[in-house]
PDB file of N, CA and C in Angstrom:
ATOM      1  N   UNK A   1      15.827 -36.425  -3.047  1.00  0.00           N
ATOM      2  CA  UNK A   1      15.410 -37.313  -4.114  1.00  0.00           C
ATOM      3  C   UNK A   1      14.867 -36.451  -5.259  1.00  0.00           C
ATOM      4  N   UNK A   2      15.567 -36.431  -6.800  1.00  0.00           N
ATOM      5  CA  UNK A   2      15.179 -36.156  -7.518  1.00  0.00           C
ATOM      6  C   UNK A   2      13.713 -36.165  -7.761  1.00  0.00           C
ATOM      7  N   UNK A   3      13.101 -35.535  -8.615  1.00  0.00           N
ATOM      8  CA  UNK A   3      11.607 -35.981  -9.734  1.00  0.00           C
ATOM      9  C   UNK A   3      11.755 -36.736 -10.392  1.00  0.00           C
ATOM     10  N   UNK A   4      12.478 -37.131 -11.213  1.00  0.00           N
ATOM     11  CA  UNK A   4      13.021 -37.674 -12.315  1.00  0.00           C
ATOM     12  C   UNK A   4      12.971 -39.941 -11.260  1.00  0.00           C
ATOM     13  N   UNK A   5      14.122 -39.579 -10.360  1.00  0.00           N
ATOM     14  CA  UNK A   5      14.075 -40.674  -9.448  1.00  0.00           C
ATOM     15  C   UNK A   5      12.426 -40.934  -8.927  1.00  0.00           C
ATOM     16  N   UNK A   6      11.747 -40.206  -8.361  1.00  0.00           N
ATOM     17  CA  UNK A   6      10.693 -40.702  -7.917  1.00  0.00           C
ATOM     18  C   UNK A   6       9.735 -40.758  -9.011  1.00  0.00           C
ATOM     19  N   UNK A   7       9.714 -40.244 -10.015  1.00  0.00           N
ATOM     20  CA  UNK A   7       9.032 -40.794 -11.285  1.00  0.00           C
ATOM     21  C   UNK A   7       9.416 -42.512 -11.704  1.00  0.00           C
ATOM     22  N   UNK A   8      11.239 -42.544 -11.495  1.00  0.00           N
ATOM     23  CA  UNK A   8      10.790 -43.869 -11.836  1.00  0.00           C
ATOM     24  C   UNK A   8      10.913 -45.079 -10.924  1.00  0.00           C
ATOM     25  N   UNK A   9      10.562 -44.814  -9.571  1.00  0.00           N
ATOM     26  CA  UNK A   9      10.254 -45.122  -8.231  1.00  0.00           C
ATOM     27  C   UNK A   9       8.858 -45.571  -8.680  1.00  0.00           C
ATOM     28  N   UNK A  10       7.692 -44.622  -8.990  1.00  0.00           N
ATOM     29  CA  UNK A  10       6.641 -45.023  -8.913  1.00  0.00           C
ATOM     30  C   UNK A  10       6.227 -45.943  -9.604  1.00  0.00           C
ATOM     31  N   UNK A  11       6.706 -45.724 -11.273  1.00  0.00           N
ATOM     32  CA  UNK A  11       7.084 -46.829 -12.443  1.00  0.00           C
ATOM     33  C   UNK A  11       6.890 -47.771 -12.072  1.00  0.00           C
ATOM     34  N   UNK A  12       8.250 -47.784 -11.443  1.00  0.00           N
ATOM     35  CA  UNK A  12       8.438 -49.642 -11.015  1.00  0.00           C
ATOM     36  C   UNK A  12       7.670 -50.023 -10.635  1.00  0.00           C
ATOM     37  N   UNK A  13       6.910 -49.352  -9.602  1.00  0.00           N
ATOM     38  CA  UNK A  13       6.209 -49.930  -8.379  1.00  0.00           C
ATOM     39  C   UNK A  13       4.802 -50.184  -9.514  1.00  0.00           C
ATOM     40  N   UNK A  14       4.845 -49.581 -10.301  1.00  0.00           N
ATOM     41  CA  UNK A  14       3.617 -49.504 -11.142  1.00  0.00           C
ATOM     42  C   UNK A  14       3.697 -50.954 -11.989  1.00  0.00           C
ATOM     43  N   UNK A  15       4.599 -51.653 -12.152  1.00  0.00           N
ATOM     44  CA  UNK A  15       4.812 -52.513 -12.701  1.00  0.00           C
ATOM     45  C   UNK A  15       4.767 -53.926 -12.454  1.00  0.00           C
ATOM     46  N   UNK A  16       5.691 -53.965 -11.101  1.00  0.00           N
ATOM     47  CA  UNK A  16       5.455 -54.599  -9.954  1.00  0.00           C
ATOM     48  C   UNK A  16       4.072 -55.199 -10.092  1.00  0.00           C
ATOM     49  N   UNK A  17       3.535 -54.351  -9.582  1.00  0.00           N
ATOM     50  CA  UNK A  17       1.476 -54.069  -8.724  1.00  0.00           C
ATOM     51  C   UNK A  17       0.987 -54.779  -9.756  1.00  0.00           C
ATOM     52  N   UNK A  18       1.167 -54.329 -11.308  1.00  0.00           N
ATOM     53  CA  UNK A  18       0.402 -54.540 -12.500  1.00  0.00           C
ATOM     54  C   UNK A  18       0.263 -56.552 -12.493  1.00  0.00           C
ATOM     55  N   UNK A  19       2.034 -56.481 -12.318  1.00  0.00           N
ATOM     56  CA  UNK A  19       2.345 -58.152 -12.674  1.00  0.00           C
ATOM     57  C   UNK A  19       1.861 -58.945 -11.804  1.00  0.00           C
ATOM     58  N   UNK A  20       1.832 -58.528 -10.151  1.00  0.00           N
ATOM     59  CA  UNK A  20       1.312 -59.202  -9.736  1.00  0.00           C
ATOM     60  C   UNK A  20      -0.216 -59.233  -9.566  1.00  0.00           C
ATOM     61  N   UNK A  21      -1.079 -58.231  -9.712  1.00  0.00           N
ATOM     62  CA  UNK A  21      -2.519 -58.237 -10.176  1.00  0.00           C
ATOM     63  C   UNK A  21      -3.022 -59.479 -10.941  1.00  0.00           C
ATOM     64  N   UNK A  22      -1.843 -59.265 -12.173  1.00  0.00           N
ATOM     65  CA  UNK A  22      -2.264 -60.337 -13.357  1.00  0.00           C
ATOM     66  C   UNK A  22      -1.987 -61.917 -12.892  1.00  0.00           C
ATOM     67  N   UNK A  23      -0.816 -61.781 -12.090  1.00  0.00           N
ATOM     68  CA  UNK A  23      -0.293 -63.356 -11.596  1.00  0.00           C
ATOM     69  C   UNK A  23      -1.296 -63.931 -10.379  1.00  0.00           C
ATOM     70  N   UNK A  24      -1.764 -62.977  -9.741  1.00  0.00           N
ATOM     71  CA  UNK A  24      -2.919 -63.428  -8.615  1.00  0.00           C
ATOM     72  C   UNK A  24      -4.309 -63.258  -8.930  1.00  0.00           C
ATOM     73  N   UNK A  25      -4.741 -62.898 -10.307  1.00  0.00           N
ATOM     74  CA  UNK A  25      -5.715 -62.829 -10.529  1.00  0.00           C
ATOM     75  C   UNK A  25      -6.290 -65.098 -10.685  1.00  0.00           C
ATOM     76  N   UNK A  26      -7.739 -65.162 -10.894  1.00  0.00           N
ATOM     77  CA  UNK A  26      -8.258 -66.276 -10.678  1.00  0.00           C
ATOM     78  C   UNK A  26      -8.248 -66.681 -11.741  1.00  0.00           C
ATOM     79  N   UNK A  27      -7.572 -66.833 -12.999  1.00  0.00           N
ATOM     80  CA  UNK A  27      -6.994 -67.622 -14.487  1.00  0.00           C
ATOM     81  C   UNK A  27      -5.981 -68.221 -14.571  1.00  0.00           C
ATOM     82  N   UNK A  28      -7.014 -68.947 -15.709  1.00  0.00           N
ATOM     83  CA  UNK A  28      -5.292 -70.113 -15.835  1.00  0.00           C
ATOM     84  C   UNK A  28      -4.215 -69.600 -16.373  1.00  0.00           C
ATOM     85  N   UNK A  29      -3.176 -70.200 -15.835  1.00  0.00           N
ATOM     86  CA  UNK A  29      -1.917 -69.902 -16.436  1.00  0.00           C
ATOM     87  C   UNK A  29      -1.805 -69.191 -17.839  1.00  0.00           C
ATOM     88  N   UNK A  30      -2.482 -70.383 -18.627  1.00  0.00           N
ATOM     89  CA  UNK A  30      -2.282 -70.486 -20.184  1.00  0.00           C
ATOM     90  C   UNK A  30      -2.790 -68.916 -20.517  1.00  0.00           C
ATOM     91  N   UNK A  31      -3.995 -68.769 -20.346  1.00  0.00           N
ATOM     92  CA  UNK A  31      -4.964 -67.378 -20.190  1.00  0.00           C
ATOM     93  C   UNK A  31      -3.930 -66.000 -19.847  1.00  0.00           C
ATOM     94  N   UNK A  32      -3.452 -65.941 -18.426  1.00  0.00           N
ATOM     95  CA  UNK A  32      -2.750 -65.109 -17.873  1.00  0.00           C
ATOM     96  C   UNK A  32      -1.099 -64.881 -19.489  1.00  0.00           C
ATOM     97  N   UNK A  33      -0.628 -65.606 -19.732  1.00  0.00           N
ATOM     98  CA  UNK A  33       0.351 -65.541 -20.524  1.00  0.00           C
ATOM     99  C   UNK A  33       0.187 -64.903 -22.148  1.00  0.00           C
ATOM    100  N   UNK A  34      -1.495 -65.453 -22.427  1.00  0.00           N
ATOM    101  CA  UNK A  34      -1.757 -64.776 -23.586  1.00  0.00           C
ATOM    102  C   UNK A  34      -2.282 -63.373 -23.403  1.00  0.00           C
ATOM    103  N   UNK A  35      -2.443 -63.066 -22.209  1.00  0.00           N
ATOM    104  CA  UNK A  35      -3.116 -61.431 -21.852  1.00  0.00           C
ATOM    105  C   UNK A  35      -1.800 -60.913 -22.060  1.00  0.00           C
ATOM    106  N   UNK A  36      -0.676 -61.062 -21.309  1.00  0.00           N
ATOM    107  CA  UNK A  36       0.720 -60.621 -20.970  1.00  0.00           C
ATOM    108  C   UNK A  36       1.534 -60.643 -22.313  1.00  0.00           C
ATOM    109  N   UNK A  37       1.206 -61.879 -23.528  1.00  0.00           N
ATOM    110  CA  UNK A  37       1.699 -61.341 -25.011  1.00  0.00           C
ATOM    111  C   UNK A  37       1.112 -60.056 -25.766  1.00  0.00           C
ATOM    112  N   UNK A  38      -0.475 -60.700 -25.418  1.00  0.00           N
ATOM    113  CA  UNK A  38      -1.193 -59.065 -26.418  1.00  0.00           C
ATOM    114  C   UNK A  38      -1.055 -57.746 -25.722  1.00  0.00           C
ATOM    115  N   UNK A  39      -0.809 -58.052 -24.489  1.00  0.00           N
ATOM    116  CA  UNK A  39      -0.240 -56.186 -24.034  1.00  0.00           C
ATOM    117  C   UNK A  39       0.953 -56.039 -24.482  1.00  0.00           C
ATOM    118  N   UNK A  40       2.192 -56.546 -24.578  1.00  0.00           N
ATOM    119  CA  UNK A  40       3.257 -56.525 -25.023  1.00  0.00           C
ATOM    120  C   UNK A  40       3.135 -56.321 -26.364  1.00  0.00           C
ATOM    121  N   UNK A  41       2.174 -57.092 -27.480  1.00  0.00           N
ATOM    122  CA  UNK A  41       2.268 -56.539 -28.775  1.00  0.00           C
ATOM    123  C   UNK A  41       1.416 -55.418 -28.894  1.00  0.00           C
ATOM    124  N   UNK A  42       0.441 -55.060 -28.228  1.00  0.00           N
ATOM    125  CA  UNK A  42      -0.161 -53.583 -28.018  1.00  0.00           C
ATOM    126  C   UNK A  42       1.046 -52.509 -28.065  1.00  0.00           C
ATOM    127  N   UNK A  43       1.848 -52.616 -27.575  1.00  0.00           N
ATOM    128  CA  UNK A  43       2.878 -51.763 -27.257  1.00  0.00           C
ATOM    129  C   UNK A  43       3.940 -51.992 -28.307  1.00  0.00           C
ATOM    130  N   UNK A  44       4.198 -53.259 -29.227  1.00  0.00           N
ATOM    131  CA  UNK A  44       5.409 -53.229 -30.280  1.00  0.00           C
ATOM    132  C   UNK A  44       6.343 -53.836 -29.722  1.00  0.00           C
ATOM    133  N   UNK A  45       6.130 -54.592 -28.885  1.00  0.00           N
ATOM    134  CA  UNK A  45       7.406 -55.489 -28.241  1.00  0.00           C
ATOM    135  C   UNK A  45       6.614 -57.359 -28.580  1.00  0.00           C
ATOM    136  N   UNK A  46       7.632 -57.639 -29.478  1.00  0.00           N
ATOM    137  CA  UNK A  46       7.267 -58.901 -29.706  1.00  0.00           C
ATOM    138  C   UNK A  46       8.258 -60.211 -29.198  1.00  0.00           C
ATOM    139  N   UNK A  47       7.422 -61.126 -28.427  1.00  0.00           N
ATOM    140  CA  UNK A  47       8.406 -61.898 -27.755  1.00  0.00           C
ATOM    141  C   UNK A  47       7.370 -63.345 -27.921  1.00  0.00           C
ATOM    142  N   UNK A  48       8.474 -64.075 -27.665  1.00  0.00           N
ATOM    143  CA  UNK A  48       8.177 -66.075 -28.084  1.00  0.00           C
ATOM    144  C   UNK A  48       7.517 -66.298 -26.810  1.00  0.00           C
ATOM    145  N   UNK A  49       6.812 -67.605 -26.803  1.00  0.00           N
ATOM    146  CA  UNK A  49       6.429 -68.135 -25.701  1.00  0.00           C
ATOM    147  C   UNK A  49       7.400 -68.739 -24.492  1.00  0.00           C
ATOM    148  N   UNK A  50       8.309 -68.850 -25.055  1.00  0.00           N
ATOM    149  CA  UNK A  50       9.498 -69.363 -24.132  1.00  0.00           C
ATOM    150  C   UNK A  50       9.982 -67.576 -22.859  1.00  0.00           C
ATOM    151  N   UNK A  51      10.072 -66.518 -24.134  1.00  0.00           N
ATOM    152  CA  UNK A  51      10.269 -65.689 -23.219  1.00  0.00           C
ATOM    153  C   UNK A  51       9.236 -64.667 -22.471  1.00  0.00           C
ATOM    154  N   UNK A  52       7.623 -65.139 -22.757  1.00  0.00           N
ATOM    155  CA  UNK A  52       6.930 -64.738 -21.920  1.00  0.00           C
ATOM    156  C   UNK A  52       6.836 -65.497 -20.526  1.00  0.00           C
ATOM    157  N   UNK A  53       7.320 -66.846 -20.748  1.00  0.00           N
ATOM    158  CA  UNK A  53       7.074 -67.856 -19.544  1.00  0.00           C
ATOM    159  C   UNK A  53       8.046 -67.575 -18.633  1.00  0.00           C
ATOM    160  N   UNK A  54       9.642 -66.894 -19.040  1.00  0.00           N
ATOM    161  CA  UNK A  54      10.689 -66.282 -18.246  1.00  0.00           C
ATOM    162  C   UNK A  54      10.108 -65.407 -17.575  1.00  0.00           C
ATOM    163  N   UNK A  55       9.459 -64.644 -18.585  1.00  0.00           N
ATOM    164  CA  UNK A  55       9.090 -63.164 -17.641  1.00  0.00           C
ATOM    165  C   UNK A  55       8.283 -63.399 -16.426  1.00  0.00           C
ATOM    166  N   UNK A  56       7.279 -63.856 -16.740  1.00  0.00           N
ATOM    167  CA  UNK A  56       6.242 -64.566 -15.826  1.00  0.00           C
ATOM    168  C   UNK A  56       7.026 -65.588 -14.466  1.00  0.00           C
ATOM    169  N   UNK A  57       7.965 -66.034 -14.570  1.00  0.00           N
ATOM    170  CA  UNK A  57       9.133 -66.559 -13.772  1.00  0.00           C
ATOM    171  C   UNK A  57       9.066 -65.621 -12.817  1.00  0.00           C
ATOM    172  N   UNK A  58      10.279 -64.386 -13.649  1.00  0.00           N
ATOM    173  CA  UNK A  58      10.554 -64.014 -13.133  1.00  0.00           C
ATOM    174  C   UNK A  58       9.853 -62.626 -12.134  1.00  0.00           C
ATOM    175  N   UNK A  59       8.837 -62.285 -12.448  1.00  0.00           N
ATOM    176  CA  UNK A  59       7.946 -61.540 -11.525  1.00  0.00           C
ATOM    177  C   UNK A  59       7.556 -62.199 -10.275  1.00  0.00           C
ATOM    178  N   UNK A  60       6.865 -63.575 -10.611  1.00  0.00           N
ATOM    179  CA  UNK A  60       6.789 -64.804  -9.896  1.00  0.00           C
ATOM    180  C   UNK A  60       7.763 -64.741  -8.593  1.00  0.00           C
ATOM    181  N   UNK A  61       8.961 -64.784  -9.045  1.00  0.00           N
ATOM    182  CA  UNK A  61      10.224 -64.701  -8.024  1.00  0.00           C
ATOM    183  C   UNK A  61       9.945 -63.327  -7.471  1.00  0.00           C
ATOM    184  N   UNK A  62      10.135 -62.432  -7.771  1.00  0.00           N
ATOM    185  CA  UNK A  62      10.530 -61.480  -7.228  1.00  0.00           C
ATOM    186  C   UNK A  62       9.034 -61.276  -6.289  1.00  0.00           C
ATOM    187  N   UNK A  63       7.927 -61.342  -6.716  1.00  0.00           N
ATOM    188  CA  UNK A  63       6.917 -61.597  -5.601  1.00  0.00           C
ATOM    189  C   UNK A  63       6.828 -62.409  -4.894  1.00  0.00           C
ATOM    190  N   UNK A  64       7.533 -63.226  -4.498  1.00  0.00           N
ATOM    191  CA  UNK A  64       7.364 -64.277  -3.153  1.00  0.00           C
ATOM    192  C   UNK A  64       8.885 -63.381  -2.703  1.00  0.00           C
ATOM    193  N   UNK A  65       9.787 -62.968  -2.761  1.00  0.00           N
ATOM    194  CA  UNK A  65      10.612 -62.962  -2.341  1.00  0.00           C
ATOM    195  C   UNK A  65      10.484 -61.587  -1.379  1.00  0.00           C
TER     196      UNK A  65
END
């Protein structure tokens, strides 16, 4: 296994952990979605409410699964 691969092995996993932290943390929905826009515009990625609620989906999914 590359460095390069387990660099972005850990990533993920770093990402993963992050989303679900935020999705199991004890806030409301509404709350949890506006934390998850202003880190995203912290960073220069600007997205609608329709496609933060996907994202949030879809982490959603992939953690129960």
């Amino acid at each position: 296994m590359s460095n390069l691969t387990l660099l972005y092995a850990f990533i993920g996993g770093a990402i993963v952990g992050a989303g679900a932290a935020v999705l199991f943390a004890p806030e409301k929905g509404a709350d949890i979605r506006s934390r998850i826009a202003e880190l995203l515009r912290k960073k220069g990625i600007l997205c609608s409410d329709s496609e933060i609620d996907a994202l949030v989906e879809q982490l959603t999914t992939q953690i129960d699964d």
